[in-house]
N, C-alpha and C. Protein backbone atom coordinates (compact mmCIF):
# COMPACT_ATOMS: atom_id res chain seq x y z
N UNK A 1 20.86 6.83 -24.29
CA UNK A 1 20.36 5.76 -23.45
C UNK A 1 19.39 4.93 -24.27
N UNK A 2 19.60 3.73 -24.45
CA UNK A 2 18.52 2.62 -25.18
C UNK A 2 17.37 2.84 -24.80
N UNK A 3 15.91 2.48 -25.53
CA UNK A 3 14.97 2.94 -25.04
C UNK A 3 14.01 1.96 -24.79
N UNK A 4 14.44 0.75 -24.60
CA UNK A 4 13.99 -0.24 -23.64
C UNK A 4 14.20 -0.41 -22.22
N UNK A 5 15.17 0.35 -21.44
CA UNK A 5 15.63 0.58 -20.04
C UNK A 5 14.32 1.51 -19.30
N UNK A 6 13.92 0.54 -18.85
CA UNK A 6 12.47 1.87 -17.53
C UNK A 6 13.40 1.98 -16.51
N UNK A 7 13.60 3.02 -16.13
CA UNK A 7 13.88 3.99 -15.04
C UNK A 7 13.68 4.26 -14.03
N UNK A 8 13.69 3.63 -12.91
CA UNK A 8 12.31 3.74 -11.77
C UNK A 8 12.76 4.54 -10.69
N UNK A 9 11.25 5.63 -11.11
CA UNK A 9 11.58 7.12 -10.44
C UNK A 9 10.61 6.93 -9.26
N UNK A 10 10.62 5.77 -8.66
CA UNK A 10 10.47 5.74 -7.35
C UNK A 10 11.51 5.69 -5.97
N UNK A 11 11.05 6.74 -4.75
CA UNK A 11 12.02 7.06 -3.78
C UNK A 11 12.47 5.92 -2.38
N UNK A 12 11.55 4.80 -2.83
CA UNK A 12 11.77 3.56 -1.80
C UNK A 12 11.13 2.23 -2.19
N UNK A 13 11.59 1.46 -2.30
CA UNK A 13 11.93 -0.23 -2.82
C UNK A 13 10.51 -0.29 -2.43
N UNK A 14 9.76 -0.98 -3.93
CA UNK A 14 8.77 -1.81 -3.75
C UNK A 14 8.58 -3.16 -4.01
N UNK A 15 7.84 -3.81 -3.20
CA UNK A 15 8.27 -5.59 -3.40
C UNK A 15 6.60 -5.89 -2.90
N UNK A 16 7.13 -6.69 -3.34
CA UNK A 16 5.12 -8.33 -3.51
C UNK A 16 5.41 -8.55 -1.97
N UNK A 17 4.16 -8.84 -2.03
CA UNK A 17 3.82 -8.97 0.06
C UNK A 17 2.31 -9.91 0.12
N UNK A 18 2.15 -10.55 0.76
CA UNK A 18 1.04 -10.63 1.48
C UNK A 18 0.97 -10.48 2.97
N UNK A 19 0.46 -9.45 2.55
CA UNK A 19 0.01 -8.74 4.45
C UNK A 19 -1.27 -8.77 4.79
N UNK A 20 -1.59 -8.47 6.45
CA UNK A 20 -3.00 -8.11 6.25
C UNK A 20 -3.09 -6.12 6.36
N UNK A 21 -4.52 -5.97 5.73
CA UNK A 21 -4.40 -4.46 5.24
C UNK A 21 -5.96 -4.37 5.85
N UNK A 22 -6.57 -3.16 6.42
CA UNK A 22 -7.62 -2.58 6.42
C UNK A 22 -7.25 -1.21 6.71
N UNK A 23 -8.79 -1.04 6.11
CA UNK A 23 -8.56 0.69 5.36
C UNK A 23 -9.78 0.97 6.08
N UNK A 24 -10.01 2.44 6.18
CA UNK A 24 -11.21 2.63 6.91
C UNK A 24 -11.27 4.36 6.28
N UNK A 25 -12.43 4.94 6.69
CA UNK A 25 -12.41 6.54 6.50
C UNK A 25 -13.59 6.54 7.23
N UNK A 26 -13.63 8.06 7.69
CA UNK A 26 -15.01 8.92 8.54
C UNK A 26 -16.26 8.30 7.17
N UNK A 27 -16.33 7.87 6.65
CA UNK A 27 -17.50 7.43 5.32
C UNK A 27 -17.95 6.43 5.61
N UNK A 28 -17.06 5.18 6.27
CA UNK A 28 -17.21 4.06 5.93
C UNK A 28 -16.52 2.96 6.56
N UNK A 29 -17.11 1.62 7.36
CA UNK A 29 -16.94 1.55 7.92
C UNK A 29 -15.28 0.38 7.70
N UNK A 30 -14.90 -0.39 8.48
CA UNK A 30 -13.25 -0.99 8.10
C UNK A 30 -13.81 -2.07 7.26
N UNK A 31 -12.62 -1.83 6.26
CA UNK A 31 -13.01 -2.62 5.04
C UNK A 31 -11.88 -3.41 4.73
N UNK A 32 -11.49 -4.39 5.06
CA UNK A 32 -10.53 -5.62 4.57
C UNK A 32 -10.03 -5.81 3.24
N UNK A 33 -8.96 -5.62 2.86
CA UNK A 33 -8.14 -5.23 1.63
C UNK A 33 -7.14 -6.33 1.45
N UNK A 34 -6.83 -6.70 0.35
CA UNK A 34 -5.29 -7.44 -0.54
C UNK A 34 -4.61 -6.45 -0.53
N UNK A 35 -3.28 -6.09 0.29
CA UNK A 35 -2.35 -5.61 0.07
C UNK A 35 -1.39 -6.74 -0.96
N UNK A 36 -0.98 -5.80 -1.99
CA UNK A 36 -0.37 -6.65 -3.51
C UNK A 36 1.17 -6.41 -3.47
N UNK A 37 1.60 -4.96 -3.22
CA UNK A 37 2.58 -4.56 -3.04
C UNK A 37 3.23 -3.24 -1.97
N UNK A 38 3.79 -3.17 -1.74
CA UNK A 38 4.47 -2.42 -0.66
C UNK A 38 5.63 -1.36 -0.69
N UNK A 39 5.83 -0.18 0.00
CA UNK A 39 6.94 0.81 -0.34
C UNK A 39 6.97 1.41 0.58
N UNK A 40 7.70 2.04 1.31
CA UNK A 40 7.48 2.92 2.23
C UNK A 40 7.27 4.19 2.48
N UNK A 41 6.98 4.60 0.44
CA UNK A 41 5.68 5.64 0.44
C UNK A 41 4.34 5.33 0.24
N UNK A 42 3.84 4.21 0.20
CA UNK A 42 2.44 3.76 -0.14
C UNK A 42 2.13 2.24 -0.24
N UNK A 43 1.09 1.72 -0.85
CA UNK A 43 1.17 0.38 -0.81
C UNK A 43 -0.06 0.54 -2.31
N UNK A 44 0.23 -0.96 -2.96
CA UNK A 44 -1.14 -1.73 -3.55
C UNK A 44 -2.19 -2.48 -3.11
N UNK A 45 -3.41 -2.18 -3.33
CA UNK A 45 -4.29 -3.76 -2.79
C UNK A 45 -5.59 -3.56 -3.79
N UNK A 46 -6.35 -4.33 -3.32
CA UNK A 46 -7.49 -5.08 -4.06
C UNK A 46 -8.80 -4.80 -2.99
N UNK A 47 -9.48 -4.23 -3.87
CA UNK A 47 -10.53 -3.71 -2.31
C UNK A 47 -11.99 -4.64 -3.57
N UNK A 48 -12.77 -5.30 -2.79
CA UNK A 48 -14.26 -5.63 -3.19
C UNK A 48 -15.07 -4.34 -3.71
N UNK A 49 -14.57 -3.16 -2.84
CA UNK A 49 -15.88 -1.52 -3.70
C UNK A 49 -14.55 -1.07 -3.44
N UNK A 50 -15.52 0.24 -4.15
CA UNK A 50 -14.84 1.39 -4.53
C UNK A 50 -14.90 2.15 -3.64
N UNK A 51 -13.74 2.76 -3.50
CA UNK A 51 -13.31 3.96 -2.84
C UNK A 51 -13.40 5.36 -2.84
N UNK A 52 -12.86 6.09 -3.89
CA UNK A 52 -13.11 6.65 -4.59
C UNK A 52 -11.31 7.61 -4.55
N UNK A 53 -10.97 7.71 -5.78
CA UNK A 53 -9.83 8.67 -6.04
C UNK A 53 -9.92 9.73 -5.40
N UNK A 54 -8.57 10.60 -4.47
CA UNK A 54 -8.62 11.75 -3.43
C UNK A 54 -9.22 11.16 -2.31
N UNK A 55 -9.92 10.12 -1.94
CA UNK A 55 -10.22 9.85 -0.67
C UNK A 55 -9.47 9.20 0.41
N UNK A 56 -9.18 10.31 1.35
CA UNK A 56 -8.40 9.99 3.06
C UNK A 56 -8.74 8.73 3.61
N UNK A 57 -8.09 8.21 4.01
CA UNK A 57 -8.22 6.63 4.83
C UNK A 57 -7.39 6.48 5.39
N UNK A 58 -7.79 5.59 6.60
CA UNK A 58 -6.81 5.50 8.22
C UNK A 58 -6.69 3.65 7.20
N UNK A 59 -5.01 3.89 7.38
CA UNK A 59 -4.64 2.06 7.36
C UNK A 59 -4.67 1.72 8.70
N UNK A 60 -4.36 0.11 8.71
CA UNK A 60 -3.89 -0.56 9.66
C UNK A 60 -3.34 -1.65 9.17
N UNK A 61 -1.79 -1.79 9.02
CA UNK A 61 -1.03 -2.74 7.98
C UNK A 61 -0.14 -3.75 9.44
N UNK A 62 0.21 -4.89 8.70
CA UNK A 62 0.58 -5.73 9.31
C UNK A 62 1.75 -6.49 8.73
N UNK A 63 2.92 -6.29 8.56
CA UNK A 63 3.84 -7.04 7.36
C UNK A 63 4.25 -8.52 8.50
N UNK A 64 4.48 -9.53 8.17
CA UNK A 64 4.84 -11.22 8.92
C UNK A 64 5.07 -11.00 9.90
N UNK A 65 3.38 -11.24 10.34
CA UNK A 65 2.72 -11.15 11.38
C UNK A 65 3.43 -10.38 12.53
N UNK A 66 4.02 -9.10 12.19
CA UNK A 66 4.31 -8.30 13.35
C UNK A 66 3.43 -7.44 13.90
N UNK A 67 4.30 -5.98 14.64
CA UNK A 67 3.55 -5.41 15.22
C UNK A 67 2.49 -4.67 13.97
N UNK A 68 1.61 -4.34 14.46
CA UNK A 68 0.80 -3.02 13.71
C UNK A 68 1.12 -1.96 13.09
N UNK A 69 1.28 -1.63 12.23
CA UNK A 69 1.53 -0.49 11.57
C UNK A 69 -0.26 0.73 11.18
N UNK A 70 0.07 1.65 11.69
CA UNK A 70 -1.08 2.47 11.88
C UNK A 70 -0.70 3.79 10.67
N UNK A 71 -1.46 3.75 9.78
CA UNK A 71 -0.96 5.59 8.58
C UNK A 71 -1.96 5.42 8.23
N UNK A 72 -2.09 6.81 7.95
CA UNK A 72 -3.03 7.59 6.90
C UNK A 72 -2.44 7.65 5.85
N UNK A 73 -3.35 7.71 4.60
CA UNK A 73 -3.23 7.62 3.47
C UNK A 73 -4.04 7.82 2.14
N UNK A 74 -3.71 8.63 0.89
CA UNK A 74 -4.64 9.15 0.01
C UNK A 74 -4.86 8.04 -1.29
N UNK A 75 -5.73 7.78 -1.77
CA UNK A 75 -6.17 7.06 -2.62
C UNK A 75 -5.89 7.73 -3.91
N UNK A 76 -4.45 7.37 -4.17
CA UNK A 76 -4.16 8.43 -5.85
C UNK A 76 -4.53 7.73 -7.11
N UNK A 77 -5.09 6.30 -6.77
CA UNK A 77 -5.53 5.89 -8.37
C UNK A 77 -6.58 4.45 -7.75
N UNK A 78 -7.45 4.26 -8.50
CA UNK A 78 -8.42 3.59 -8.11
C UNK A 78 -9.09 3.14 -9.82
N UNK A 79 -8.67 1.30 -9.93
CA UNK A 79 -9.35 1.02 -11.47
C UNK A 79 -10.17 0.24 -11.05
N UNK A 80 -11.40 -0.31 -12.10
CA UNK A 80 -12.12 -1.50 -11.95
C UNK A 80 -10.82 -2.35 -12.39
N UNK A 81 -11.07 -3.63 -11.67
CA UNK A 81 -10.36 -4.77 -12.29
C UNK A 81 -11.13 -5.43 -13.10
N UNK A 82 -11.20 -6.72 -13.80
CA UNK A 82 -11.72 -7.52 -14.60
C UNK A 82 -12.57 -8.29 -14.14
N UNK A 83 -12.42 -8.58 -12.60
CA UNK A 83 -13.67 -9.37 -11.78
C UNK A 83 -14.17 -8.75 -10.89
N UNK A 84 -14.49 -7.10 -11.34
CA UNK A 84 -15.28 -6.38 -10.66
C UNK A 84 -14.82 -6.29 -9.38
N UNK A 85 -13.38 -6.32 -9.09
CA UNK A 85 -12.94 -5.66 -7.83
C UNK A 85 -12.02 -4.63 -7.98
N UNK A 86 -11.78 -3.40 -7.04
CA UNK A 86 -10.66 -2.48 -7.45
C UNK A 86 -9.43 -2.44 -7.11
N UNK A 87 -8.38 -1.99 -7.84
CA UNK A 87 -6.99 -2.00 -7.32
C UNK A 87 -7.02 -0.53 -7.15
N UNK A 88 -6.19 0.33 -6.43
CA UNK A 88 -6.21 0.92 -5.04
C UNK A 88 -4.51 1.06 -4.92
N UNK A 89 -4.14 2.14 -5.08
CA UNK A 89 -2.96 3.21 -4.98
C UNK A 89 -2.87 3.88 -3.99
N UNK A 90 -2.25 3.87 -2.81
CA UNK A 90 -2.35 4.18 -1.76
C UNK A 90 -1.35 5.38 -1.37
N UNK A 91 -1.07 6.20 -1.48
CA UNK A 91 0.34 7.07 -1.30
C UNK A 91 0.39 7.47 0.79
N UNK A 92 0.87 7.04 1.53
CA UNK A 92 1.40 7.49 3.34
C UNK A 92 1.08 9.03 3.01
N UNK A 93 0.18 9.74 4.37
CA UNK A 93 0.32 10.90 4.08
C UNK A 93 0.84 11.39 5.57
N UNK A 94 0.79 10.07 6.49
CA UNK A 94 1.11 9.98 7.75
C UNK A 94 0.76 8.46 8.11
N UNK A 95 2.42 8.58 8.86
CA UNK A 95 3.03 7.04 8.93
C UNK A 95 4.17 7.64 9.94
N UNK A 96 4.78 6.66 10.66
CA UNK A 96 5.78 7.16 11.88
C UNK A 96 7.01 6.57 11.33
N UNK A 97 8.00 6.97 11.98
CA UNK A 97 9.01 6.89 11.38
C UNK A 97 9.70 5.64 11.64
N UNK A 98 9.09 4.81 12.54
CA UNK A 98 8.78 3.53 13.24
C UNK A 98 8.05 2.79 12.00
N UNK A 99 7.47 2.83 11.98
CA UNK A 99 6.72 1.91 11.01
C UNK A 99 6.96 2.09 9.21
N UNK A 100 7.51 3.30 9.06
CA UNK A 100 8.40 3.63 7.91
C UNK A 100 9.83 2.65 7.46
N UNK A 101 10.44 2.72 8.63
CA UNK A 101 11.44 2.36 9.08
C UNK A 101 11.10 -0.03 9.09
N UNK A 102 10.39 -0.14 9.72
CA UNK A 102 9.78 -1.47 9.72
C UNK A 102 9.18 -1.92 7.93
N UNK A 103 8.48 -1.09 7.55
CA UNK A 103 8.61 -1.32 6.06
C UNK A 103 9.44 -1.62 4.93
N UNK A 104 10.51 -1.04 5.23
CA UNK A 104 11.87 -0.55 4.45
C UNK A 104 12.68 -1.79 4.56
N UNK A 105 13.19 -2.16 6.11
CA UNK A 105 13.34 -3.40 6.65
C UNK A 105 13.29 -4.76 5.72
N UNK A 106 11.63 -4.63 5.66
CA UNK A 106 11.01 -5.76 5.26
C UNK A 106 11.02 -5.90 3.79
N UNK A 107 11.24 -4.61 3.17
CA UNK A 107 11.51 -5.40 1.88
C UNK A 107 12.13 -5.52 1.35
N UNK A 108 13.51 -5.25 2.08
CA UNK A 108 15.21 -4.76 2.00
C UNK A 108 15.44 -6.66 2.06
N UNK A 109 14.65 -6.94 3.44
CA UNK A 109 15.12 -8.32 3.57
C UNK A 109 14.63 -9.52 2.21
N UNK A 110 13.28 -8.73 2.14
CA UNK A 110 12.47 -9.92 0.87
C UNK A 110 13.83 -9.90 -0.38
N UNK A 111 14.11 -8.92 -0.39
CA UNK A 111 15.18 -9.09 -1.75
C UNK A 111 16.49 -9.67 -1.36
N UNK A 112 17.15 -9.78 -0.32
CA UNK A 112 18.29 -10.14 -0.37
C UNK A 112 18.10 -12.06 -0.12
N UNK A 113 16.76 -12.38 0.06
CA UNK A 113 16.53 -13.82 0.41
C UNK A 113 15.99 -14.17 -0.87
């Protein structure tokens, strides 16, 4: 196999979004986020502070302008960015199969348009 081909050993389509995203945890209170990208195991965004890597957080996601999407979710990677804001790795640790399902949807459709 040539060794310029990346491989992508991810289990569900991720695609560019602007949604609205807030994140919250028992720490702290709801904090308004850039969701960057989307999957229907996790998402990207852009948070003003830090979070901190391993830390639990209740989402509340919104993909064009529908219903609510409500999951929990673990913070598996957390960098400074370059203008002192963080990007934020989000992995579902609970999400319904409804709103799993509404994700998948949505970015099934972003690609075929």
């Amino acid at each position: 196999m040539p060794e310029n081909i990346d491989i992508e050993k991810r289990n569900y389509l991720r695609t560019s979004l602007g949604c609205q995203l807030s994140v919250s945890s028992k720490d702290m209170p709801v904090l308004p986020v850039t969701a960057l990208n989307v999957s229907a195991s996790g998402i990207y965004c852009v948070s003003s502070r830090s979070i901190g890597e391993l830390t639990r957080v209740d989402l509340l996601l919104r993909v064009d302008d529908g219903d609510e999407i409500p999951a929990r979710a673990v913070v598996i990677r957390e960098e400074q960015l370059s203008d002192g804001s963080y990007g934020l790795g989000l992995f579902f640790t609970k999400i319904s199969e409804d709103g799993r399902t509404t994700i998948i949807e949505y970015t099934s459709n972003l690609l075929d348009n």
